[in-house]
Protein backbone atom coordinates (compact mmCIF):
# COMPACT_ATOMS: atom_id res chain seq x y z
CA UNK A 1 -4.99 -7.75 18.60
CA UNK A 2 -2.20 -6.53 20.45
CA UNK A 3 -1.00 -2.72 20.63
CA UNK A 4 2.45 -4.27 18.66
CA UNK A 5 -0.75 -4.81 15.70
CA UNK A 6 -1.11 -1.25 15.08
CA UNK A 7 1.51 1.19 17.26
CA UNK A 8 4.28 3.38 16.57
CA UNK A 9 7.73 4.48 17.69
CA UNK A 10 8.61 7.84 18.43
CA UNK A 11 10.47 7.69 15.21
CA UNK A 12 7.31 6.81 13.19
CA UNK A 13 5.77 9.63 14.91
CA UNK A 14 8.59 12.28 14.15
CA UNK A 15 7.76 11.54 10.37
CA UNK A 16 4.05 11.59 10.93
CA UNK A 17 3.91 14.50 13.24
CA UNK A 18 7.01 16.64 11.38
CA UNK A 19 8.68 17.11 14.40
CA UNK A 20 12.38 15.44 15.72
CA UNK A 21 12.09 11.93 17.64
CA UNK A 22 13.54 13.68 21.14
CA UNK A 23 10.18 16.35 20.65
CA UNK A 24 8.09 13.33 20.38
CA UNK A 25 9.67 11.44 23.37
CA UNK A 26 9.93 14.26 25.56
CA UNK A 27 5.88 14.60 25.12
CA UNK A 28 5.94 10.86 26.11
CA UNK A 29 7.76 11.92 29.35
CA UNK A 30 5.48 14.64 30.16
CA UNK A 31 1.99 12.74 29.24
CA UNK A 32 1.03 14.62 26.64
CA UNK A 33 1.23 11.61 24.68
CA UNK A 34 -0.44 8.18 26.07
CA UNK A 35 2.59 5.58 25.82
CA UNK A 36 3.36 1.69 26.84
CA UNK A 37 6.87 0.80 27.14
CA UNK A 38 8.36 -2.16 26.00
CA UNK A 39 10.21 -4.86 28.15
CA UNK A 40 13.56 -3.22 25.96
CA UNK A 41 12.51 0.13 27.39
CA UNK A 42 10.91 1.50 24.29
CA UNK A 43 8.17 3.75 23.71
CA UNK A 44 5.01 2.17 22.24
CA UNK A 45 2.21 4.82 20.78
CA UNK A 46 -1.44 2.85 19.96
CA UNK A 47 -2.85 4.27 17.24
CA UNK A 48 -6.00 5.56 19.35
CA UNK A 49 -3.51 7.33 21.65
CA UNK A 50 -2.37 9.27 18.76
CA UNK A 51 -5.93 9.65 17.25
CA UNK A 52 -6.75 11.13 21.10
CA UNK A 53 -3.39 13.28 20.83
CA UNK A 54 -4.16 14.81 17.71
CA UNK A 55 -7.87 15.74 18.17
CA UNK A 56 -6.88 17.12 21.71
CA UNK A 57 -4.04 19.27 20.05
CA UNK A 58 -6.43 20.29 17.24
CA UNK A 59 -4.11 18.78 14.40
CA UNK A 60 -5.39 17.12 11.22
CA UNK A 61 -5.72 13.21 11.61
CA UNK A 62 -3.78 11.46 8.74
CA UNK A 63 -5.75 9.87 5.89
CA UNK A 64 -4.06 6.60 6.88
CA UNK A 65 -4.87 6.61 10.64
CA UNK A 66 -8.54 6.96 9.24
CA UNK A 67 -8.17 3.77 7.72
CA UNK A 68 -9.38 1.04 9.76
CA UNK A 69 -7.43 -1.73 8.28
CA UNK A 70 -4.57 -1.91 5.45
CA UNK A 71 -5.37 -2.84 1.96
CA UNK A 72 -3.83 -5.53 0.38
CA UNK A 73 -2.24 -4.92 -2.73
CA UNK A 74 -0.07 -7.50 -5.42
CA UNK A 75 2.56 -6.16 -7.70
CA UNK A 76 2.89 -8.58 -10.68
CA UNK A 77 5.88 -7.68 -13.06
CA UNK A 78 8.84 -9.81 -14.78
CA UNK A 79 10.77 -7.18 -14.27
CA UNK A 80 12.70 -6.75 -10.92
CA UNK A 81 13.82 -3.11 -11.06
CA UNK A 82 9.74 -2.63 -11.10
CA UNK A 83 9.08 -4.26 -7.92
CA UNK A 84 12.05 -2.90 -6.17
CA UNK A 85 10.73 0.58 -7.55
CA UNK A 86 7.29 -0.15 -5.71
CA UNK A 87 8.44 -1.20 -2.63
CA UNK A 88 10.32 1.74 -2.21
CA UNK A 89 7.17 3.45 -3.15
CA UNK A 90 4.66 1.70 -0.64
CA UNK A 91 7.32 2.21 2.01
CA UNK A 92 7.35 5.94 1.67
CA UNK A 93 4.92 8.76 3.28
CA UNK A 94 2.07 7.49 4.39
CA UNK A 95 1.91 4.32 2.18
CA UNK A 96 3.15 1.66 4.42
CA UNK A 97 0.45 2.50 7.07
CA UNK A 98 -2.71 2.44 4.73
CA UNK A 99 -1.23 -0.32 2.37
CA UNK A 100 0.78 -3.86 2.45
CA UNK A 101 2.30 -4.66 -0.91
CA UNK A 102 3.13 -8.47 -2.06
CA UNK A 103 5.29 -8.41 -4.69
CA UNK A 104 5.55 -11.42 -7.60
CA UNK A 105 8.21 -11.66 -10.53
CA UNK A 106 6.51 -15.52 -11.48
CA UNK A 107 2.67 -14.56 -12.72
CA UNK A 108 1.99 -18.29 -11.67
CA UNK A 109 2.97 -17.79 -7.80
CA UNK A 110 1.36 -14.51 -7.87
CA UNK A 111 -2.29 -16.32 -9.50
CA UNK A 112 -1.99 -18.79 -6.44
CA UNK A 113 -2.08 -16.06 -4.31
CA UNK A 114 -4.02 -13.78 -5.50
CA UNK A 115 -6.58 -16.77 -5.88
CA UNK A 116 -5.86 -17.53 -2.08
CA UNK A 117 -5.44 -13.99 -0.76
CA UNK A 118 -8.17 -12.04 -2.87
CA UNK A 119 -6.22 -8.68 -2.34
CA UNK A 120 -7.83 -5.23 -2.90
CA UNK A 121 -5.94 -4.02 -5.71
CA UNK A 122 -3.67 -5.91 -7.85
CA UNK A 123 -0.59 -3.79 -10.32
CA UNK A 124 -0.59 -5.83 -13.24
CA UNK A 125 2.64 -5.85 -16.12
CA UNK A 126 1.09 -7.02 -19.58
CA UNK A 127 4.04 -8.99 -21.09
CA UNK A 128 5.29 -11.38 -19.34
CA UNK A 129 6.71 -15.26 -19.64
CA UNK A 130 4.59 -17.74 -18.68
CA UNK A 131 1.06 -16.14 -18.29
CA UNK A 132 0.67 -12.57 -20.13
CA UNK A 133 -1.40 -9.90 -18.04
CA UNK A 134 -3.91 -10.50 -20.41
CA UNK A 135 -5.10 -13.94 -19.15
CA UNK A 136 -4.28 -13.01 -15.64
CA UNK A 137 -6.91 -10.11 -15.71
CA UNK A 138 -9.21 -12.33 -16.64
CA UNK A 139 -8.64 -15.44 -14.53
CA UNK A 140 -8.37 -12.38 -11.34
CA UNK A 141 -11.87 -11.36 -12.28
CA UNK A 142 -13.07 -14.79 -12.24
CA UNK A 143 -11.15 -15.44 -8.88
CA UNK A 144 -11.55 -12.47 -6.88
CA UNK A 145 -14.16 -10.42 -8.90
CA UNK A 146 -13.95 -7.51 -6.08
CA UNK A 147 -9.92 -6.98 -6.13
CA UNK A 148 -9.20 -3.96 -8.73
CA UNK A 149 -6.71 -4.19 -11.62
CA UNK A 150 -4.14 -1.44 -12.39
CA UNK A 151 -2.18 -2.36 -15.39
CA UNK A 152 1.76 -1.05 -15.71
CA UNK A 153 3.13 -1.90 -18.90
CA UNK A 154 5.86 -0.69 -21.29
CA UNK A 155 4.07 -1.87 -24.22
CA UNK A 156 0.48 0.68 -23.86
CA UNK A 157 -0.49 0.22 -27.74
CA UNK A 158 -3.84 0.77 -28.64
CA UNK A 159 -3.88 -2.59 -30.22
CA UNK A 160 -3.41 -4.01 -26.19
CA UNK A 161 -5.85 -1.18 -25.11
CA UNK A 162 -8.62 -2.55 -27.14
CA UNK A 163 -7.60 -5.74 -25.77
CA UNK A 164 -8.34 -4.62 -22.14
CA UNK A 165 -11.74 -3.31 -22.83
CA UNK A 166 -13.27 -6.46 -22.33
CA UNK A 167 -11.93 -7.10 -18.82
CA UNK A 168 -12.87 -4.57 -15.78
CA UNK A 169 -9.69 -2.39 -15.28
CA UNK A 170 -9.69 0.36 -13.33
CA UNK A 171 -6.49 1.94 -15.09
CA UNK A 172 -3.20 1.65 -17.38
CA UNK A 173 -0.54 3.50 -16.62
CA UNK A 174 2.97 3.16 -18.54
CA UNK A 175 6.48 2.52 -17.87
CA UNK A 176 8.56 4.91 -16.59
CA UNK A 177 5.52 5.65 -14.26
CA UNK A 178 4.83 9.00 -12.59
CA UNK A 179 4.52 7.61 -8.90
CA UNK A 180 2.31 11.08 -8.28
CA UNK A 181 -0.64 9.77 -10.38
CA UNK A 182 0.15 5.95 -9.45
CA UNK A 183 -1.00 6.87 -6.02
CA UNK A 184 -3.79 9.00 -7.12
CA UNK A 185 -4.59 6.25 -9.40
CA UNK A 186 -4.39 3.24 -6.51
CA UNK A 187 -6.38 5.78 -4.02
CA UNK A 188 -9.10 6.16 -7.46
CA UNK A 189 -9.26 2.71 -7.63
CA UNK A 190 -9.73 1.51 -3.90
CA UNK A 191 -12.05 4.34 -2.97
């Protein structure tokens, strides 16, 4: 592992600290914060070197430098405007530091890799051509019995609930989703 594996800029630490990029380099320049620099001439922050800066400076440590490695988590959804909806969400706040998001419109591609990848938590659309969430769930609990299912559908009838009772799902949320309790939800379900 390499410090490129898990270090940040001083513009991912102006969002994570809440202070401007020239506060963050100009602690570079005076030591207070433990830097490489790149063969560019960049700054280069290792996540222990921030860990060390932020006990030393008695500031909380973020709930996603506490995690010691990023879950893995597959978006399955016919619909496009879904996916692009949740990679704007894992790529917000804290998200793309604690999670990495795969993201499937074809249930059949995604099944492969789920099947391959076993990921941690998989967001799961009911209705869809060519395999319905249905039989995904339960060919992922068959496959990868650990990874957790969150199910996003338009179509939350209590007809389809019923049908979910018989297959280990940590949630069902509906469409439009409140991304507030999706990520209480996905931190429920991977805790």
């Amino acid at each position: 592992m390499s410090i490129f594996d898990e270090s940040y800029s001083p513009i991912d630490l102006s969002r994570i600290l809440g202070v401007h990029r020239v506060t963050v380099t100009n602690w570079i320049k005076k030591g207070a914060i433990k830097a490489i620099r790149t063969p560019g001439g960049r700054y280069r922050v290792s996540r222990d070197d921030l860990m060390a800066f932020l006990d030393a400076h008695g500031m909380p440590i973020p709930a996603f430098l506490r995690v010691k490695e990023k879950k893995l988590v597959v978006a399955v959804d016919d619909e496009e405007m879904i996916l692009h909806l949740l990679e704007q969400f894992f790529s917000t706040n804290d998200m793309p530091y604690m999670y990495k998001l795969e993201t499937f419109s074809n249930p059949i591609e995604a099944a492969f890799f789920i099947g391959d990848r076993k990921p941690d938590l998989i967001i799961l659309d009911l209705l869809m051509p060519e395999l319905n969430g249905f039989n995904m769930a339960e060919k992922i609990q068959q496959a990868s019995p650990h990874s957790q299912i969150i199910v996003l559908t338009g179509h939350a009838t209590d007809n389809n609930i019923a049908r979910l009772k018989n297959i280990h799902i940590s949630a069902v949320l509906t469409k439009p989703v409140n991304l507030k309790i999706l990520k209480q939800t996905i931190e429920n379900a991977l805790i």
